[in-house]
Protein backbone atom coordinates (compact mmCIF):
# COMPACT_ATOMS: atom_id res chain seq x y z
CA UNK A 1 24.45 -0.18 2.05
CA UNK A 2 22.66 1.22 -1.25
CA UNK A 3 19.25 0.21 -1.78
CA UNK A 4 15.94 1.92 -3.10
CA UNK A 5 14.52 2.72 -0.09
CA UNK A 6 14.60 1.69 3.77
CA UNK A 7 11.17 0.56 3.12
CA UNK A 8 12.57 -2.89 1.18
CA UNK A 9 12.40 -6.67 2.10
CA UNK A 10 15.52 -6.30 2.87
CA UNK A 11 15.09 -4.47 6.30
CA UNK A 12 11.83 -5.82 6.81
CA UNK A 13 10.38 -8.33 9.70
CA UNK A 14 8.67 -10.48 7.51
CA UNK A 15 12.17 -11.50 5.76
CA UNK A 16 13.01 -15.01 7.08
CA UNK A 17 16.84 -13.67 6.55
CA UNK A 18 16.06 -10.62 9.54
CA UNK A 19 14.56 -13.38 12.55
CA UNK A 20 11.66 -11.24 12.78
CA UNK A 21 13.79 -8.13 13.09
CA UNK A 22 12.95 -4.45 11.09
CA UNK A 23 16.18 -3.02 10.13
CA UNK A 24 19.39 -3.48 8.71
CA UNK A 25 21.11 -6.05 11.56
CA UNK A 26 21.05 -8.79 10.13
CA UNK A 27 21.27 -7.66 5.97
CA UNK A 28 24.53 -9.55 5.91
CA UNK A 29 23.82 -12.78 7.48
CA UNK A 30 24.14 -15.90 4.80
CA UNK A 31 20.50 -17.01 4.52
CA UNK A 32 18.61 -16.18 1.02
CA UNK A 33 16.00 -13.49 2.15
CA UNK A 34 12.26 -15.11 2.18
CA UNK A 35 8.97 -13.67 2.85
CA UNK A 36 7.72 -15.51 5.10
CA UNK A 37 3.90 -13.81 4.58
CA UNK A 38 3.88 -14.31 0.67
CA UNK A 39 5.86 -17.72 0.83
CA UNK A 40 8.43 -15.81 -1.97
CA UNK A 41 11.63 -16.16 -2.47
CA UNK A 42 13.18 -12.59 -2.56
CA UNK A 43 16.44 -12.14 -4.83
CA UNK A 44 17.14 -8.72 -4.39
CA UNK A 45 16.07 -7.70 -1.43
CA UNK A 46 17.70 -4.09 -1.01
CA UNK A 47 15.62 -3.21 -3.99
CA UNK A 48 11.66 -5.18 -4.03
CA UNK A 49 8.98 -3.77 -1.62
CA UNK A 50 5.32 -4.04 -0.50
CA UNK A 51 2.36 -2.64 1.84
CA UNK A 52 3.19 -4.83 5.06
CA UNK A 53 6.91 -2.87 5.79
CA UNK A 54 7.39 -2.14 9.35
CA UNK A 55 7.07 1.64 7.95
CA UNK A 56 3.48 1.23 6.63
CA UNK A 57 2.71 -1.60 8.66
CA UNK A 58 4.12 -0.40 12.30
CA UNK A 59 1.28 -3.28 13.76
CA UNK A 60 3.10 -6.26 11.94
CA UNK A 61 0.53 -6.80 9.72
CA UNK A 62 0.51 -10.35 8.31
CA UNK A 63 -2.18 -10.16 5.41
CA UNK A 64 -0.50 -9.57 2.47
CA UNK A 65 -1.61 -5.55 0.97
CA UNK A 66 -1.39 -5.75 -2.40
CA UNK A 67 1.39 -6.52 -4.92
CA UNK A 68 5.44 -7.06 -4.39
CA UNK A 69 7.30 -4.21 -6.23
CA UNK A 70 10.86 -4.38 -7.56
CA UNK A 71 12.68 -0.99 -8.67
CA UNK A 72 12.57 -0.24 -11.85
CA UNK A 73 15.44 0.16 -14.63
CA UNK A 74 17.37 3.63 -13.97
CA UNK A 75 17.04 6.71 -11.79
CA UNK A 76 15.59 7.91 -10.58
CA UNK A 77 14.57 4.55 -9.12
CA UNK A 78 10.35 4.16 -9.71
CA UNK A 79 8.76 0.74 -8.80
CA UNK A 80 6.88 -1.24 -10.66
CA UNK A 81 5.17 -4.68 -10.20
CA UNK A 82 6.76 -7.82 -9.58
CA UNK A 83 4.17 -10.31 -7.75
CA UNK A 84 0.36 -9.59 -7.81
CA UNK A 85 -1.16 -9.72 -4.57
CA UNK A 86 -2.93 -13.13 -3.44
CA UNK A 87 -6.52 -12.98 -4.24
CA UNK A 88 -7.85 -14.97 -0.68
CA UNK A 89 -10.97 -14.65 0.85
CA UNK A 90 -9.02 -13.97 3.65
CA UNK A 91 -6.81 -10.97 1.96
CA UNK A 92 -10.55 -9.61 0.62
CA UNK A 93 -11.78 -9.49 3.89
CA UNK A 94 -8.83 -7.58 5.27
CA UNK A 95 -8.90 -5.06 2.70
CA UNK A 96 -12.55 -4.33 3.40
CA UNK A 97 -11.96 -3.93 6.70
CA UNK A 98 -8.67 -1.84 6.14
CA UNK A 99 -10.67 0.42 3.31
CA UNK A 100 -13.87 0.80 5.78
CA UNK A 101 -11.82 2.13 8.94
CA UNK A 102 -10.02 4.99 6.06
CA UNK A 103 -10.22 8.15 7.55
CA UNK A 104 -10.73 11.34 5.43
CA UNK A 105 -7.25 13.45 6.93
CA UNK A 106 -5.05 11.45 5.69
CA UNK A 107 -2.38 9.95 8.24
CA UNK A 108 1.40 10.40 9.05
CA UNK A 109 2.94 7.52 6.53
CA UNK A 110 6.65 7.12 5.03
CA UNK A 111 6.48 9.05 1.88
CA UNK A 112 8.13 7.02 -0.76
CA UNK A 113 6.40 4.52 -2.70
CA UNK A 114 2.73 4.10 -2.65
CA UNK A 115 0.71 4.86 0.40
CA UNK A 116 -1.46 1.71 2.12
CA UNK A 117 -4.96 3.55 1.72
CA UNK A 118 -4.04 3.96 -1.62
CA UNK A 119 -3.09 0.56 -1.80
CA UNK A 120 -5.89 -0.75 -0.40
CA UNK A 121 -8.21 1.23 -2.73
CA UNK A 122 -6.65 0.19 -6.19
CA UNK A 123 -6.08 -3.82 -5.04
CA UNK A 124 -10.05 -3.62 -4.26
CA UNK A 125 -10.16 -2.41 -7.87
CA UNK A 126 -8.10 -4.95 -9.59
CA UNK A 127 -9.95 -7.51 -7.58
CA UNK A 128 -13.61 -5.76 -8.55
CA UNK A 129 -14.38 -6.98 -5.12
CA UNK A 130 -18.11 -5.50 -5.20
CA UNK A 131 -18.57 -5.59 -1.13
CA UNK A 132 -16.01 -2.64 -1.55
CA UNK A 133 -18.08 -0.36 -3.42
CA UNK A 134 -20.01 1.48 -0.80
CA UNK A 135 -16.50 2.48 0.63
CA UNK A 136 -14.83 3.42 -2.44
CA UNK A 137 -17.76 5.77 -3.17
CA UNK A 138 -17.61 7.29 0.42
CA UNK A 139 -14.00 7.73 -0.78
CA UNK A 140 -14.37 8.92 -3.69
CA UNK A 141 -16.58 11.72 -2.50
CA UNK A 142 -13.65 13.26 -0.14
CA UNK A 143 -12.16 16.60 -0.28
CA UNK A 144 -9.08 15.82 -2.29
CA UNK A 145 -7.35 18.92 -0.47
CA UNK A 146 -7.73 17.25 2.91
CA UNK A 147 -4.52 17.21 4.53
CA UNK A 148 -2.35 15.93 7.17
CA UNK A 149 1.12 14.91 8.58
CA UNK A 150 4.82 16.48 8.39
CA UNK A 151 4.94 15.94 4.67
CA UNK A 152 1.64 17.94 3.88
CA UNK A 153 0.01 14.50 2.19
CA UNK A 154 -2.87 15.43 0.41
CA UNK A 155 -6.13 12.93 0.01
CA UNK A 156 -5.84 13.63 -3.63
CA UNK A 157 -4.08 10.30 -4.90
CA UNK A 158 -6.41 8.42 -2.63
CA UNK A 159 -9.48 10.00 -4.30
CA UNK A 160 -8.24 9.73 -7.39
CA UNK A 161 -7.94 6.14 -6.71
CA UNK A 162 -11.05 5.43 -5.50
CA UNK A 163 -12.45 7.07 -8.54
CA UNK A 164 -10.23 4.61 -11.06
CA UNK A 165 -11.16 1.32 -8.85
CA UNK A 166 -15.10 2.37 -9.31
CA UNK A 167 -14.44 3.01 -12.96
CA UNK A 168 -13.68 -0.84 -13.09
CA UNK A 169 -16.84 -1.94 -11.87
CA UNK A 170 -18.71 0.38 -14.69
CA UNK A 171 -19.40 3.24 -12.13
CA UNK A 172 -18.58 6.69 -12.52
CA UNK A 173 -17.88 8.70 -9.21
CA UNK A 174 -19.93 11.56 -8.53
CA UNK A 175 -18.04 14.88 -8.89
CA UNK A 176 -17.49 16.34 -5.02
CA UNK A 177 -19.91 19.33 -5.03
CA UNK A 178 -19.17 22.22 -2.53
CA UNK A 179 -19.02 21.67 1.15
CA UNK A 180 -22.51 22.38 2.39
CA UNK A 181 -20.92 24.19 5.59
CA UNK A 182 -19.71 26.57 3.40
CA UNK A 183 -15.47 25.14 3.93
């Protein structure tokens, strides 16, 4: 079956259509695919996406993570936004806790689309959600070389992002100065 990545609604647990299923079983059953987390109806489901996939969200995470993506026109197939994210107290809270538990090796993740620290990061910046800030700095100030996982992920997107969501509240992130154990 052709889509833009096994990471859509379509093979996703939170799609009314899969019965709380991850995977392809039940992509050809009759019922219109629905997430059940966003309360959206989803018409193309082989090809729109988000944070909570079983592949970022192994845990079943039920808060939505930021935006719903749909690919965009041509290859090779980019996403771009569809749905913002719900702005709840309730999503705010989870993405402070979420952004304070962000380690600075970054961790194993499925590497198309756009990571959930990342995520977490630049949705705290389009919400300006000022509890964040402490976090994003702390953030901000990691080695952008840190790596980990099979795929060699770097933390430099993540820093990068961090930088970008401060930038929104007026702050400019201080430059990372060398590693005082001489790393």
């Amino acid at each position: 079956m052709p889509n833009g990545g096994s990471d859509c609604c379509g093979t996703c647990w939170f799609d009314a259509r899969n019965k709380g299923e991850a995977g392809y079983d039940h992509s050809g059953d009759p019922e219109p695919s629905f997430c059940t987390i966003r309360g959206l109806a989803i018409k193309d489901p082989f090809w729109t996406y988000c944070g909570n996939h079983p592949h970022r969200r192994p845990d079943r995470d039920p808060i939505p993570i930021g935006p719903v993506f749909v690919a965009a026109d041509g290859y090779p197939y980019g996403r771009r936004q569809w749905q913002p994210s719900p702005d709840t107290e309730e999503v705010r809270q989870h993405l402070l806790e979420l952004v304070r538990s962000v380690p600075e090796e970054p961790a194993e993740e499925y590497p198309a689309g756009v990571y959930t620290d990342e995520m977490v990061v630049w949705q705290l910046g389009e919400f300006r959600e000022p509890r964040a800030a402490a976090d994003l700095r702390r953030i901000a100030g990691l080695s952008p070389e840190a790596s980990g996982g099979r795929f060699g992920r770097t933390r430099e997107g993540l820093v990068a992002a961090a930088r970008a969501a401060l930038a929104k509240f007026g702050e400019r992130a201080a430059e990372p100065g060398p590693d005082p154990a001489g790393r």
